[in-house]
C-alpha atoms as a PDB file:
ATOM      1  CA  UNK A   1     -24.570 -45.350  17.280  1.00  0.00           C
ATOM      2  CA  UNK A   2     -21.209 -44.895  18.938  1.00  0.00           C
ATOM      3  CA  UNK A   3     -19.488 -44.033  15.781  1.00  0.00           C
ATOM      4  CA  UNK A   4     -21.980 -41.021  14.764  1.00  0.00           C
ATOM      5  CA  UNK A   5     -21.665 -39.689  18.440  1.00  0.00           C
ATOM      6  CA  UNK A   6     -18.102 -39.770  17.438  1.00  0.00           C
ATOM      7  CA  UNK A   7     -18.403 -38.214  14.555  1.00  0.00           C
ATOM      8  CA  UNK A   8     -20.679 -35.316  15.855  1.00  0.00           C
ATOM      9  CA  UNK A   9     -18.151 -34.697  19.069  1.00  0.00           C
ATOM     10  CA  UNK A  10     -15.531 -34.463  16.512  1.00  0.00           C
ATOM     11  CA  UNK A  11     -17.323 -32.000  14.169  1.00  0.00           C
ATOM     12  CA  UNK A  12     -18.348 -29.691  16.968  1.00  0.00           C
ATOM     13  CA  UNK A  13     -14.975 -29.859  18.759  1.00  0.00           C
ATOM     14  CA  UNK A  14     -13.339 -29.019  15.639  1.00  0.00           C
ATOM     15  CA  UNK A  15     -15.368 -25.711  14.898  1.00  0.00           C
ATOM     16  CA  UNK A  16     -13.051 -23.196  16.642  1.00  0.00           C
ATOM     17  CA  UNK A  17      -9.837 -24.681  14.641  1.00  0.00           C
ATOM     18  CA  UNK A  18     -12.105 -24.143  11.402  1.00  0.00           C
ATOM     19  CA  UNK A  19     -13.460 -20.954  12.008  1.00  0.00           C
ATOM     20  CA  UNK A  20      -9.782 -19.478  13.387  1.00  0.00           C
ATOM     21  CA  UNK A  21      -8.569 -20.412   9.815  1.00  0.00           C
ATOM     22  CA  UNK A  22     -10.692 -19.018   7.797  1.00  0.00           C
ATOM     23  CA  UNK A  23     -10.670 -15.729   9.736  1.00  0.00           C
ATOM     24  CA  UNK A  24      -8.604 -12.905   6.594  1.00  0.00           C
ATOM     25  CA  UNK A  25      -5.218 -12.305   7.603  1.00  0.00           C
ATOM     26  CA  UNK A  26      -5.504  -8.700   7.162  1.00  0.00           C
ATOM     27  CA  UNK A  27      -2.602  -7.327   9.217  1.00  0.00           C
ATOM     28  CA  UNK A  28      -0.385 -10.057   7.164  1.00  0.00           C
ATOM     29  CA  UNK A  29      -1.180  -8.435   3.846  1.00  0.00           C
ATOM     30  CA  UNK A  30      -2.485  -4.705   3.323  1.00  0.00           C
ATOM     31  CA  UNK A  31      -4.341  -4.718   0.124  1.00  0.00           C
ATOM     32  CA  UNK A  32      -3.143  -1.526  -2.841  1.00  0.00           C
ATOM     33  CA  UNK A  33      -5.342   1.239  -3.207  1.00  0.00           C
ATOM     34  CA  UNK A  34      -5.230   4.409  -5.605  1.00  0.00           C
ATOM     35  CA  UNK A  35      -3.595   7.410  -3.446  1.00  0.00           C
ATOM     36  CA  UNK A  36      -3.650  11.070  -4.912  1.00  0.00           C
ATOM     37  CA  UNK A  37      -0.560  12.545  -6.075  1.00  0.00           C
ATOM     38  CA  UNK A  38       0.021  16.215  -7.310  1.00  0.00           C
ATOM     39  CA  UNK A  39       2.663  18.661  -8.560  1.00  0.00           C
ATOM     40  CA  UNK A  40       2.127  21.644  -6.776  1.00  0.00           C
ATOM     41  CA  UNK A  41       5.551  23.675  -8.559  1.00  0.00           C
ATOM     42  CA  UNK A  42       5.587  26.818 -10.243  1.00  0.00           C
ATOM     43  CA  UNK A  43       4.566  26.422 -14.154  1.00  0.00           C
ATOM     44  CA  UNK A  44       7.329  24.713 -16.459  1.00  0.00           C
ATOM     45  CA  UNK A  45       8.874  22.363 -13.589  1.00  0.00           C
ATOM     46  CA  UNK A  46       8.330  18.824 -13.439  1.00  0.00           C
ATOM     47  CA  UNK A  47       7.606  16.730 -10.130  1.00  0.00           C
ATOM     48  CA  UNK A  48       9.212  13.181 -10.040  1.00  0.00           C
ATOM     49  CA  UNK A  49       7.546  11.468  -7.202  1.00  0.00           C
ATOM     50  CA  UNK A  50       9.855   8.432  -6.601  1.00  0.00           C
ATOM     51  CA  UNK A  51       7.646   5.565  -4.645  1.00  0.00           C
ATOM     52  CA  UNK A  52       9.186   2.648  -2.128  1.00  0.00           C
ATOM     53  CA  UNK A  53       7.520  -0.163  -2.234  1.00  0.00           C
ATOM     54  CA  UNK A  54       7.652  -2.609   1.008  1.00  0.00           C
ATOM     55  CA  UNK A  55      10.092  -5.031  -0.330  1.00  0.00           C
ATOM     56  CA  UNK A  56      12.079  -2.871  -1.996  1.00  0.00           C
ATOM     57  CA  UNK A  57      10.275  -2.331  -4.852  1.00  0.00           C
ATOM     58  CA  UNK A  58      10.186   1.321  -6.878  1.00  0.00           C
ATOM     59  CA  UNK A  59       9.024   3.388  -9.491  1.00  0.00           C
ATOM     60  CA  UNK A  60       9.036   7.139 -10.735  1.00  0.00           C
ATOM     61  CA  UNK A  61       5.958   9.094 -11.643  1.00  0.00           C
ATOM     62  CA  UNK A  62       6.632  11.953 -13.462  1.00  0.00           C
ATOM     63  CA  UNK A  63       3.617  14.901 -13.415  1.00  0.00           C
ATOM     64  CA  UNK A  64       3.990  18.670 -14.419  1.00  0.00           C
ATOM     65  CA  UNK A  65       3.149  20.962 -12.533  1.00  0.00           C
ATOM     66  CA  UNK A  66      -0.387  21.720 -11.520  1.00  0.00           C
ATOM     67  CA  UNK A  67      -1.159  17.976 -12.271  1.00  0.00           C
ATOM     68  CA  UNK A  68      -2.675  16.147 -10.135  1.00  0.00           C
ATOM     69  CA  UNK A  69      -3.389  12.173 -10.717  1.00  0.00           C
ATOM     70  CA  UNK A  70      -4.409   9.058  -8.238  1.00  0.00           C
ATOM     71  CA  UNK A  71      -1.663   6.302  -8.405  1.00  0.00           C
ATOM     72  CA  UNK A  72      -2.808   2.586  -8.023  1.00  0.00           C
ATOM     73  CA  UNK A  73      -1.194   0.015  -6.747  1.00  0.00           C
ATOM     74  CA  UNK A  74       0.136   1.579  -3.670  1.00  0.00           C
ATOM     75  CA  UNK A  75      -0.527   1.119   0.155  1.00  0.00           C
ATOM     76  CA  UNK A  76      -1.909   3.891   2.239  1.00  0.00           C
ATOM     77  CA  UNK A  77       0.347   4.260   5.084  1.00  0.00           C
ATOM     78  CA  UNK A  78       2.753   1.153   4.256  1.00  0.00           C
ATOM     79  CA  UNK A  79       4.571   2.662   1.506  1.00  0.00           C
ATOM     80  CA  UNK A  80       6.833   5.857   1.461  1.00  0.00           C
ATOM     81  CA  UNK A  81       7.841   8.293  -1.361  1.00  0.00           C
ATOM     82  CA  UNK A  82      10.131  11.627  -2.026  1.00  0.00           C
ATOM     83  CA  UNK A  83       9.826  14.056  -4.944  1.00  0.00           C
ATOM     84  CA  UNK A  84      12.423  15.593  -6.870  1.00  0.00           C
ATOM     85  CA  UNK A  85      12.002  18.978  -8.821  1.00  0.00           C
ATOM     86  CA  UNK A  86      12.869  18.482 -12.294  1.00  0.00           C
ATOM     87  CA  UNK A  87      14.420  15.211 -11.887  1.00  0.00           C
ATOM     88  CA  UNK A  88      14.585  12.093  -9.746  1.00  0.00           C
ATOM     89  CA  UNK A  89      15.630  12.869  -6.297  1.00  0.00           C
ATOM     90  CA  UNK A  90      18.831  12.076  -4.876  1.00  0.00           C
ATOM     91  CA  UNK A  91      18.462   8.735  -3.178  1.00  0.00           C
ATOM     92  CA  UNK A  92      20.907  10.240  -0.468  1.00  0.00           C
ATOM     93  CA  UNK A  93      19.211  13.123  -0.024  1.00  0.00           C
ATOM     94  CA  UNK A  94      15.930  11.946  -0.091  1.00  0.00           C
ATOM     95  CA  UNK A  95      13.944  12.599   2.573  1.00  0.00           C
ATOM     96  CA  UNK A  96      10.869  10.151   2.497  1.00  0.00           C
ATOM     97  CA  UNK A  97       7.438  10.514   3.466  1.00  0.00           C
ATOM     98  CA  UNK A  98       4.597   8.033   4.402  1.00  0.00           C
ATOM     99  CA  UNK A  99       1.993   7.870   1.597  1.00  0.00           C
ATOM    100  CA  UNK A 100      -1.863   9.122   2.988  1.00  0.00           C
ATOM    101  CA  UNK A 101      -5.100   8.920   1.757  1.00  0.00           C
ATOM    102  CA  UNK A 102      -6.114  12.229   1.410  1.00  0.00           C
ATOM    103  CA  UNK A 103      -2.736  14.302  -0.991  1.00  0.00           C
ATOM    104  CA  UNK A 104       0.498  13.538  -1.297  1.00  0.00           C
ATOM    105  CA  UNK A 105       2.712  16.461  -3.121  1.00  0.00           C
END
């Protein structure tokens, strides 16, 4: 009898440790989302939107103009890009913006 009134103060004193770990993490990892992109230069130029991952990550996405086209893998707010006209932009010159849910040009 003693041991399962062990057992039971145990179980029930333990429920706040349990439930605090299985609580998401979400400010420790944002999760990637599609973000729309566009080109909005005159006809015959070419936007290179360079993105900056958290971490230091990159890529270039290249779109001509009057394009417009959602990028995944990226994280609304978290990660930054610049855009070059008709090539990449100058990393020392570039000037680099959050990226937002709603367009990014």
């Amino acid at each position: 009898m003693r041991l399962l009134f062990l057992i039971a103060a145990l179980t029930i004193g333990s429920a706040p440790f349990v439930a605090a770990s299985a609580a998401p993490a979400s400010s420790a990892k944002s999760t990637t989302t599609k973000a729309p992109f566009g080109c909005e230069a005159r006809a015959g130029q070419i936007c290179y939107f360079q993105i900056f991952y958290q971490g230091g990550r990159g890529r270039v996405v290249v779109l001509p103009s009057g394009m417009k086209e959602s990028i995944p893998e990226v994280r609304i707010g978290i990660d930054s890009y610049c855009v070059g006209l008709n090539g990449r932009p100058a990393y020392d010159k570039c000037k680099r913006k959050l990226i937002n849910a709603s367009y990014n040009y």
